[in-house]
N, C-alpha and C. Protein backbone atom coordinates (compact mmCIF):
# COMPACT_ATOMS: atom_id res chain seq x y z
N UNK A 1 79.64 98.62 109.61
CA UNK A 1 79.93 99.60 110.62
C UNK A 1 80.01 100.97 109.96
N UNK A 2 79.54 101.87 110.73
CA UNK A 2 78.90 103.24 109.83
C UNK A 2 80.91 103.97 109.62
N UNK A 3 80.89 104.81 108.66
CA UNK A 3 82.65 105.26 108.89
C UNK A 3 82.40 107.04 108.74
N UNK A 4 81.48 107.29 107.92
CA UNK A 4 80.42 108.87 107.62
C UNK A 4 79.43 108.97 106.99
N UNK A 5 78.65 110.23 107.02
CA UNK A 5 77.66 110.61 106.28
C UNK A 5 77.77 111.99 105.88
N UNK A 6 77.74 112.28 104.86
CA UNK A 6 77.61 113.37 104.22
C UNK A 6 76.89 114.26 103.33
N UNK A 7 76.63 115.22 103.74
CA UNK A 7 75.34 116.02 103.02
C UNK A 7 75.67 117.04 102.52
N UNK A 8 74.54 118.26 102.35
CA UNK A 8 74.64 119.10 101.53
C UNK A 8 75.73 120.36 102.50
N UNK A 9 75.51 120.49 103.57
CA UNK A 9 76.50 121.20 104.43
C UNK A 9 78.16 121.12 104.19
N UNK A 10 78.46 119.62 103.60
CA UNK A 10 79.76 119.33 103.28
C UNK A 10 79.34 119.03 101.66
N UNK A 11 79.03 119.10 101.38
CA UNK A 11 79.23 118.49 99.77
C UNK A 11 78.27 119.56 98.85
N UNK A 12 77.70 120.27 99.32
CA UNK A 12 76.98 121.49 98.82
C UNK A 12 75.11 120.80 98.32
N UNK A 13 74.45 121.94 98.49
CA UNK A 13 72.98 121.67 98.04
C UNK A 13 72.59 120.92 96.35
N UNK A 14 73.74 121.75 95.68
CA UNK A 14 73.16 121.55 94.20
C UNK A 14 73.97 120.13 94.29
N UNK A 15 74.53 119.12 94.70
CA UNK A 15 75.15 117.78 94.35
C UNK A 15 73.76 117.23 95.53
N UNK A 16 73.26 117.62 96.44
CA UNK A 16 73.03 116.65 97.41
C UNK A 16 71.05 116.61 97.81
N UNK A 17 70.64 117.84 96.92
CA UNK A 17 69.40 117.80 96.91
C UNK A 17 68.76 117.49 97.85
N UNK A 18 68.90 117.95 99.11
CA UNK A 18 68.34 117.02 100.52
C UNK A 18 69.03 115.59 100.92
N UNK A 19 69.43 114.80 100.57
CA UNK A 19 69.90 113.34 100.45
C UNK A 19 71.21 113.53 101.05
N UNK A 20 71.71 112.24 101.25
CA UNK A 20 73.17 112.61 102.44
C UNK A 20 73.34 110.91 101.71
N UNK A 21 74.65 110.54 101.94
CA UNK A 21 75.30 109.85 101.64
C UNK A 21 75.95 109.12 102.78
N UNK A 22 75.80 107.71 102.89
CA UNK A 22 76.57 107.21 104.51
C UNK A 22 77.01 105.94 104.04
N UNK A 23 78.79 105.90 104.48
CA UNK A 23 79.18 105.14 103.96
C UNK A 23 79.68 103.95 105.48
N UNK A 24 79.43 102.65 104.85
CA UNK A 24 79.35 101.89 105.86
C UNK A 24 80.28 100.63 105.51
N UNK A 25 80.89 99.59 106.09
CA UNK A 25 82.24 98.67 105.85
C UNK A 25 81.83 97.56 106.66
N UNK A 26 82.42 96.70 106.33
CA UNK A 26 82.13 95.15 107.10
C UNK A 26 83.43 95.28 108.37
N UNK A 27 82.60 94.57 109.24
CA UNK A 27 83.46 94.78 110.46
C UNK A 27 84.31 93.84 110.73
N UNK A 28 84.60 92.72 109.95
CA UNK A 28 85.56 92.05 109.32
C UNK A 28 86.93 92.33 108.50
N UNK A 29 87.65 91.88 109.20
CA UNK A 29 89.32 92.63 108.90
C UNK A 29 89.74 91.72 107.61
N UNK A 30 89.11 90.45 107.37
CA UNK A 30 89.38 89.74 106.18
C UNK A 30 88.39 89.77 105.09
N UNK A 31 87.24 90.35 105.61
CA UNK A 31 86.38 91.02 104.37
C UNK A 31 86.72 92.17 103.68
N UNK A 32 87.63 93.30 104.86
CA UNK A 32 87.82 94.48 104.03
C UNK A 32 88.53 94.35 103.62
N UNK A 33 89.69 93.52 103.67
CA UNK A 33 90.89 93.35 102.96
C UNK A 33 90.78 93.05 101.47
N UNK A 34 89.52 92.63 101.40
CA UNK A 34 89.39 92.07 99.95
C UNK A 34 89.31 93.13 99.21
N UNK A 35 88.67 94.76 99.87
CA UNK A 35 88.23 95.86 99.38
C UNK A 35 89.01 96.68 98.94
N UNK A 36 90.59 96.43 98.77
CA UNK A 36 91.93 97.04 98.72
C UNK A 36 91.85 97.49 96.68
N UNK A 37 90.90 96.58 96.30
CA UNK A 37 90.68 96.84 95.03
C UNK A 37 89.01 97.42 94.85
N UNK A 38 89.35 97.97 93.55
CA UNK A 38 87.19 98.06 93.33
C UNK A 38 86.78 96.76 93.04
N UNK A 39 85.76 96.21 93.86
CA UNK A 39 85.53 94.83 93.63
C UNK A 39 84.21 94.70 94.06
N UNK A 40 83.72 93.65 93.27
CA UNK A 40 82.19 93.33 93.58
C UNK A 40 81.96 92.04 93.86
N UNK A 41 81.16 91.65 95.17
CA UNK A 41 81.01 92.70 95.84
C UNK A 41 81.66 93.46 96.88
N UNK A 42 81.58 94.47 97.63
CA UNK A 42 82.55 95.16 97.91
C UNK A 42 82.45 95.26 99.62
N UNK A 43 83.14 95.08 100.17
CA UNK A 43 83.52 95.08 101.98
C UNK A 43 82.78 96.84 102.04
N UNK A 44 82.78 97.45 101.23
CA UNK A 44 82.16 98.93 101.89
C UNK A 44 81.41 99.15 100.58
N UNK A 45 80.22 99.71 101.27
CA UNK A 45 79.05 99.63 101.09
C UNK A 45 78.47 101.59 101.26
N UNK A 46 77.69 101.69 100.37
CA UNK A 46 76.73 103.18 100.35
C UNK A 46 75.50 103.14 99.88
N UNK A 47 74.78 104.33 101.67
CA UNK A 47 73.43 104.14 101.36
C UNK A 47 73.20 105.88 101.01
N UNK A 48 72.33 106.01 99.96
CA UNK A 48 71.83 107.22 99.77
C UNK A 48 70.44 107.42 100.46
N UNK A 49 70.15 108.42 101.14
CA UNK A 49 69.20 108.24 101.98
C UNK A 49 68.79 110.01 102.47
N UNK A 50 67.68 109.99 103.14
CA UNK A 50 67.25 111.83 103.36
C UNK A 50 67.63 112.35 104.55
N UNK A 51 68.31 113.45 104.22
CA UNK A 51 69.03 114.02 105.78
C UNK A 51 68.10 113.78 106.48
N UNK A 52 68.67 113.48 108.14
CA UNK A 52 67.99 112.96 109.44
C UNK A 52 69.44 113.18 110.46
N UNK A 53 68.64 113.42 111.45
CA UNK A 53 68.82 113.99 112.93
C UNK A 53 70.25 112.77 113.03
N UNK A 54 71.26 113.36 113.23
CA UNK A 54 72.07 112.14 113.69
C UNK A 54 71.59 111.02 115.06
N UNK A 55 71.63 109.89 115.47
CA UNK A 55 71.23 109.12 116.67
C UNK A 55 71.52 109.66 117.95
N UNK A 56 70.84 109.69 118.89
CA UNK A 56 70.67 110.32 119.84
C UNK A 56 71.62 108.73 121.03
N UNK A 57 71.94 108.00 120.72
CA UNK A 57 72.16 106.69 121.20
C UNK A 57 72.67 105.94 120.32
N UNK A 58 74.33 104.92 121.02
CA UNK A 58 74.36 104.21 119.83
C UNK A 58 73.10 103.16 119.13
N UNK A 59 73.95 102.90 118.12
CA UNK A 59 73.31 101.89 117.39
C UNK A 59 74.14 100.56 116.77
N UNK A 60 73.60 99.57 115.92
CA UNK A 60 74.41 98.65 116.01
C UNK A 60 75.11 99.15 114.63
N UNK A 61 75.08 99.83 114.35
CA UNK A 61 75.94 100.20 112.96
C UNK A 61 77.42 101.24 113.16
N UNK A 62 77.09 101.48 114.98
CA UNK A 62 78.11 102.30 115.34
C UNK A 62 79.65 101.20 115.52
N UNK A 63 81.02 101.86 114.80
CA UNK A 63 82.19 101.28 114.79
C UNK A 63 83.11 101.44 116.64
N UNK A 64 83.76 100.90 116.73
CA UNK A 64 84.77 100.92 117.92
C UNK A 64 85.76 102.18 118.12
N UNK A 65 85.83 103.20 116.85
CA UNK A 65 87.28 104.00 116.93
C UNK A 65 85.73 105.32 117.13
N UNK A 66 86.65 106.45 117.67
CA UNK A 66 86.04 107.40 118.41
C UNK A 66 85.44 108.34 117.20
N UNK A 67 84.61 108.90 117.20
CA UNK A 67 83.82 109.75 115.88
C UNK A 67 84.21 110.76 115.84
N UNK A 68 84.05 111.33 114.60
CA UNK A 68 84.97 112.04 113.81
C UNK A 68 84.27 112.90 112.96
N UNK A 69 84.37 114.45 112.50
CA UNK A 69 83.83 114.98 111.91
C UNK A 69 84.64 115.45 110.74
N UNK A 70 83.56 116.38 109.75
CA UNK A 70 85.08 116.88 108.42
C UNK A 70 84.40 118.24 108.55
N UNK A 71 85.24 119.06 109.03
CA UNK A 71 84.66 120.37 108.98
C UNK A 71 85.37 121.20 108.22
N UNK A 72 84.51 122.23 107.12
CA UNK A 72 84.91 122.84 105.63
C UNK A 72 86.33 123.48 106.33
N UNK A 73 87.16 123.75 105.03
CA UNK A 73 88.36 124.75 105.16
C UNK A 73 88.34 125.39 103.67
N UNK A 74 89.16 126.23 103.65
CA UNK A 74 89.07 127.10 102.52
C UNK A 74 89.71 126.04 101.13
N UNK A 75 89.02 126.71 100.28
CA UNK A 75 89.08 126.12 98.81
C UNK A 75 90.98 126.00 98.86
N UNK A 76 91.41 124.59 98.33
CA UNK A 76 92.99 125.05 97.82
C UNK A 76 93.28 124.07 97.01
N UNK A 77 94.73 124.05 96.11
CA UNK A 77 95.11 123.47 94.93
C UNK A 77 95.18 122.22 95.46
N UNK A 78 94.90 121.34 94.50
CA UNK A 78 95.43 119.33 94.99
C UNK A 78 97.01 119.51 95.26
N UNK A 79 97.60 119.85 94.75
CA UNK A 79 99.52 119.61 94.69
C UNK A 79 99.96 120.57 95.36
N UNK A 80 101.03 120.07 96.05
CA UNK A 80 101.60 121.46 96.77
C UNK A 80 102.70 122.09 95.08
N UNK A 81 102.28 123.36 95.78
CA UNK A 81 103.01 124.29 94.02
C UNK A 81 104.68 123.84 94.13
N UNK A 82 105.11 123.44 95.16
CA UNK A 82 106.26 123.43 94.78
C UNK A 82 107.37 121.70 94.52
N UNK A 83 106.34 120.93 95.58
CA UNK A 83 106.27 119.38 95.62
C UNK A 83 105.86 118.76 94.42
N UNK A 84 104.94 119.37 93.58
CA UNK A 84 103.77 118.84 93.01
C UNK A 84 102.95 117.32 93.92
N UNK A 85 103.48 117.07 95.11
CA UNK A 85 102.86 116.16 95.70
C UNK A 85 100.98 116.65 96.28
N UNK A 86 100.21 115.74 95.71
CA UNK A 86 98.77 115.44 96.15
C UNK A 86 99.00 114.89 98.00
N UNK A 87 98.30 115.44 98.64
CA UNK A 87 98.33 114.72 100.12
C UNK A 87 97.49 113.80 100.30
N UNK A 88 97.65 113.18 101.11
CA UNK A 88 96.58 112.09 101.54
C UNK A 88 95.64 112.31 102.48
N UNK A 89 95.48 113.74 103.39
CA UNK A 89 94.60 114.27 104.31
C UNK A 89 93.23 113.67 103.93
N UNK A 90 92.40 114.20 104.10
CA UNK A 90 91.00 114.19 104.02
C UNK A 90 90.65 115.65 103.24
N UNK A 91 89.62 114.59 102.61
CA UNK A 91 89.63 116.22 101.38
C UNK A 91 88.11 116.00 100.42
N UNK A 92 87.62 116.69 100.08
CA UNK A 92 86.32 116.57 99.10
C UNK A 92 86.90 116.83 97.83
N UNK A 93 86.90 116.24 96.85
CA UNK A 93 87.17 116.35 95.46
C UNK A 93 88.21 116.69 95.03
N UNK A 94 88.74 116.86 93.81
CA UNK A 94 89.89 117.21 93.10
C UNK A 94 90.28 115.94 92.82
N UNK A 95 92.03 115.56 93.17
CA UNK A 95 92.32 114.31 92.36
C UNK A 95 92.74 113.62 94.03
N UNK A 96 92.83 112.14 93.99
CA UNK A 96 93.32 111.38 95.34
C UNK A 96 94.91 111.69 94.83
N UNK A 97 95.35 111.81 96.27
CA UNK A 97 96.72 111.19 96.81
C UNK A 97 97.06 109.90 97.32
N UNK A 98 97.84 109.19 96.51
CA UNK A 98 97.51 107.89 96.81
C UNK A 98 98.91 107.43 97.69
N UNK A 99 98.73 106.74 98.31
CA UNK A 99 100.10 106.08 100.05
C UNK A 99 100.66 105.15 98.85
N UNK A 100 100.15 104.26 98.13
CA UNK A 100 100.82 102.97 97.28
C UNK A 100 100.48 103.44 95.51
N UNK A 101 101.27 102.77 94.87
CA UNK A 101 101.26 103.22 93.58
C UNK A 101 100.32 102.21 92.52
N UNK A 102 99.82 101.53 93.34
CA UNK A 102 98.60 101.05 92.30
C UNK A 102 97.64 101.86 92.54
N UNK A 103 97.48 102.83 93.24
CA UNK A 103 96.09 103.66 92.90
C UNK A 103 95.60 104.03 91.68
N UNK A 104 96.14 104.30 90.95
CA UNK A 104 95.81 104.68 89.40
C UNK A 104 95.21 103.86 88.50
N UNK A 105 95.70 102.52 88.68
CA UNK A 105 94.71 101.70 87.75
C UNK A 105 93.41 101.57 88.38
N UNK A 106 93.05 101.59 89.83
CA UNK A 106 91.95 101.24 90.06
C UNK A 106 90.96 102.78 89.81
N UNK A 107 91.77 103.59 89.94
CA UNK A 107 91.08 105.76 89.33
C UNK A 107 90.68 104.99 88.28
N UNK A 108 91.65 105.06 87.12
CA UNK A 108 90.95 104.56 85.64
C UNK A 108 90.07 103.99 85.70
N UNK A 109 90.15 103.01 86.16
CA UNK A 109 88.63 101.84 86.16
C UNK A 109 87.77 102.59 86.67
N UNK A 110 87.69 103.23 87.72
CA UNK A 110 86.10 104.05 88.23
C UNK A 110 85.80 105.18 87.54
N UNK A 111 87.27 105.95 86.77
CA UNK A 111 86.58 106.88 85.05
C UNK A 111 86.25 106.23 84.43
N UNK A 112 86.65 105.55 84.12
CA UNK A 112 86.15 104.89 82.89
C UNK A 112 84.40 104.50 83.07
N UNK A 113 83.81 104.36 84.10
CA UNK A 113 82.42 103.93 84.45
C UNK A 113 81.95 105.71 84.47
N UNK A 114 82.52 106.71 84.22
CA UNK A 114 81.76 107.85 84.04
C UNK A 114 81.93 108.49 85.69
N UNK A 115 83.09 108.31 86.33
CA UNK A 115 82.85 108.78 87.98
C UNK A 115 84.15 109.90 87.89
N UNK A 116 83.88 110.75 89.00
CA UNK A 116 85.02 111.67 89.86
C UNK A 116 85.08 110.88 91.00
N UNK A 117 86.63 111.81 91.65
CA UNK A 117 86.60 111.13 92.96
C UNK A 117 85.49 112.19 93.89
N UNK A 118 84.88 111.49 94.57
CA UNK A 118 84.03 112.31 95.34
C UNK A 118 84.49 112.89 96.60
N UNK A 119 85.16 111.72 97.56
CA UNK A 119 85.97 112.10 99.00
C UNK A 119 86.73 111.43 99.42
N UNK A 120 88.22 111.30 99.95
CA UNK A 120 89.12 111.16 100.17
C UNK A 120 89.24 110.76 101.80
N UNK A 121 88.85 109.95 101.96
CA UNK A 121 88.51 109.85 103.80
C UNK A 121 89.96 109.31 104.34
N UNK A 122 90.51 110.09 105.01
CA UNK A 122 91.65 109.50 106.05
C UNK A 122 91.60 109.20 107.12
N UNK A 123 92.40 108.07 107.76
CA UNK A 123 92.72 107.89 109.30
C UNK A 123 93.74 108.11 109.51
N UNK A 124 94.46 109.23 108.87
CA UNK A 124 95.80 108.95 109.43
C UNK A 124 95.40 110.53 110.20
N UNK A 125 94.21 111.05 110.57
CA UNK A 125 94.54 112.36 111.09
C UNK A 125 93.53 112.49 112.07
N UNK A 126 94.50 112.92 113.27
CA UNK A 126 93.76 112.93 114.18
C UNK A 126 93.59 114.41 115.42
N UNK A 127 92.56 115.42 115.05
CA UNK A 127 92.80 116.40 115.85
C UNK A 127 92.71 116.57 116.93
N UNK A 128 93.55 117.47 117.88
CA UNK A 128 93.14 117.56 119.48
C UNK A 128 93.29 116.19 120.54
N UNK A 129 94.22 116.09 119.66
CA UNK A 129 94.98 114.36 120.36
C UNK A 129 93.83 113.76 120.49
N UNK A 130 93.11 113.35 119.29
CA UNK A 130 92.29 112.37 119.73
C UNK A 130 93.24 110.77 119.62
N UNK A 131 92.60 110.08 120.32
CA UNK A 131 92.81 108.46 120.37
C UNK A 131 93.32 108.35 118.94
N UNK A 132 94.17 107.28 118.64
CA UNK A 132 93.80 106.63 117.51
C UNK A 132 93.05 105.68 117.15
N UNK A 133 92.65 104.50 118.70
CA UNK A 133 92.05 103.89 118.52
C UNK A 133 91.48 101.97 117.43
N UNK A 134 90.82 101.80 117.58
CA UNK A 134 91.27 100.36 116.38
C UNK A 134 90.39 101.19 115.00
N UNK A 135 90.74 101.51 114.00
CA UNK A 135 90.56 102.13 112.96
C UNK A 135 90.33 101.02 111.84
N UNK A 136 89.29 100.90 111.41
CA UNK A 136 89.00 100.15 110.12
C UNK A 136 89.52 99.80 109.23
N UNK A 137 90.62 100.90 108.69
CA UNK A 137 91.53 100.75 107.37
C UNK A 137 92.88 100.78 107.45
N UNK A 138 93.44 100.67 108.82
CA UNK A 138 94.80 100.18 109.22
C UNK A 138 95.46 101.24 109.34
N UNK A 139 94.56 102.90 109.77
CA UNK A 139 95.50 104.37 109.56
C UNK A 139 95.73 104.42 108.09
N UNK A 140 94.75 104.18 106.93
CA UNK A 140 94.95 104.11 105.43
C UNK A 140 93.78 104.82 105.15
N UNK A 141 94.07 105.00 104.12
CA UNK A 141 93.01 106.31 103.43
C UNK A 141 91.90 105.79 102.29
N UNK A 142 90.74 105.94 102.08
CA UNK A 142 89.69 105.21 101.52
C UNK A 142 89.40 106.35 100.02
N UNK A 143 89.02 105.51 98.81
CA UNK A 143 89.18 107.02 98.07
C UNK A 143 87.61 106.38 97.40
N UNK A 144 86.47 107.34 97.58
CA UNK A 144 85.47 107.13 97.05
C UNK A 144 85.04 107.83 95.63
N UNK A 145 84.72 107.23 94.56
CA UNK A 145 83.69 108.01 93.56
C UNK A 145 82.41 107.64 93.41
N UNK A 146 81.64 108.94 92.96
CA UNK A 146 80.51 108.41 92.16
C UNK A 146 80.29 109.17 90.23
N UNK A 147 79.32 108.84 90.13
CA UNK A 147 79.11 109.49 89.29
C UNK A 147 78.55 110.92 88.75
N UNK A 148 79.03 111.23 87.56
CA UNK A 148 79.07 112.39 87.53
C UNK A 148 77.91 112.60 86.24
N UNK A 149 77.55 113.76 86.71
CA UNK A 149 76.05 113.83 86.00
C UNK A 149 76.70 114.76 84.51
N UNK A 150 76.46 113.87 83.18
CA UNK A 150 77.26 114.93 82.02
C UNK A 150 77.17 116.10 81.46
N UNK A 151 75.33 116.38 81.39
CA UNK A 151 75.09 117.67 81.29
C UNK A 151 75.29 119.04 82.46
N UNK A 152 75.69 118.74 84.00
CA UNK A 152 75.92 119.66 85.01
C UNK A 152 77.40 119.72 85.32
N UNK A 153 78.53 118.17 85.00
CA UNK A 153 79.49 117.96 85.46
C UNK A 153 79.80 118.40 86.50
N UNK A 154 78.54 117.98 87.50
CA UNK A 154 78.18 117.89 89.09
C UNK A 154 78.20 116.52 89.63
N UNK A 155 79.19 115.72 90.50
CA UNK A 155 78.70 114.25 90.43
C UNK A 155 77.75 114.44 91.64
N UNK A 156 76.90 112.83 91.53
CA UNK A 156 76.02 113.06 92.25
C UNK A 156 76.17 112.08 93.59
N UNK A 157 75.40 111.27 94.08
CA UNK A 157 75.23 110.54 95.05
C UNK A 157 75.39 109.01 95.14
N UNK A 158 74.98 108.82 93.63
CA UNK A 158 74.60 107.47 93.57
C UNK A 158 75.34 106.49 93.09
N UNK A 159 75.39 105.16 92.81
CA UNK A 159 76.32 104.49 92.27
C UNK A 159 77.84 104.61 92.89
N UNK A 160 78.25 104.77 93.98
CA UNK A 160 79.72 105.05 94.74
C UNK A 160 80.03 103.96 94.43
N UNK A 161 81.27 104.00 94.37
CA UNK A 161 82.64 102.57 94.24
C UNK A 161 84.02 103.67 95.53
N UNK A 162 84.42 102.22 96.15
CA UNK A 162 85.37 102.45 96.85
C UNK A 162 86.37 101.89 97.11
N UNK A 163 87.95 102.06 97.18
CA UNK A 163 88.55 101.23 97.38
C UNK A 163 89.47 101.52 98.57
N UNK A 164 90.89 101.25 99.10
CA UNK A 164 91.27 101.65 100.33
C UNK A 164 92.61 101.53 100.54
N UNK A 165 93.48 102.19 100.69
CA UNK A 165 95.17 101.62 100.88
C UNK A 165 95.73 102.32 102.16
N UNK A 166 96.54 101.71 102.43
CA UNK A 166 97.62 101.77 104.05
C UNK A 166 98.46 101.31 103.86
N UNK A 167 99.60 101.53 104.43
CA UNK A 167 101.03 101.67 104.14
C UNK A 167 101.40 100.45 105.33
């Protein structure tokens, strides 16, 4: 079931070269559960693929909870300056905020393969009173990387790992 896609409009030209990124999950509540770690193989799934017209009509890859966009906001620090707390919003890059405290071993493991975090996808936010709806990851936040290219230390598209936590 499709959850986003993302291109050069959100993730900039020089990472996305035309190509968009769409990340998609098993519509199985005991498959994704397995996905709570980086694991192979993995309940969520990424296709790299060439920007195209969003569907004019659903499709069968469309999910049950109401669609959702990430529209830019101004550049700002991961930590609040005075919390030092990371949030869990929705966010493009920097470091995750993680809801449970095993997030960190599973970060390491996806540095250690040469990755940044790429995007930070939440359900816990919902603007303009939208629905909440039946939500994929239980109102929990999904933290994606890929890899990062060494000579630009630009990551790129390919190779994503994902994992997912809710409180």
């Amino acid at each position: 079931m499709h959850q986003f896609t993302l291109g050069g409009d959100a993730l900039g030209d020089e990472m996305c070269e035309g190509r968009t990124i769409t990340m998609l999950c098993c519509r199985d509540i005991a498959c994704r559960m397995k996905t709570r770690g980086l694991v192979t193989p993995s309940a969520i799934v990424f296709v790299v693929h060439d920007e195209s017209e969003r569907a004019a009509e659903p499709t069968e890859w469309d999910g049950p909870a109401e669609g959702r966009g990430l529209a830019l906001g101004p550049t700002t620090l991961d930590e609040h300056p005075e919390t030092r707390v990371i949030p869990t919003l929705a966010k493009i890059g920097g470091r995750p905020g993680y809801i449970n405290n095993w997030g960190e071993k599973q970060q390491a493991s996806a540095e250690e393969g040469g990755r940044a975090l790429l995007v930070q996808w939440s359900e816990e936010i919902y603007p303009r009173k939208m629905k909440a709806g039946p939500q994929p990851f239980l109102f929990g936040v999904v933290y994606v990387w890929t890899r990062v290219n060494p000579a630009t230390k630009v990551p790129g598209l390919a190779d994503a790992l994902a994992f997912w936590q809710n409180t």
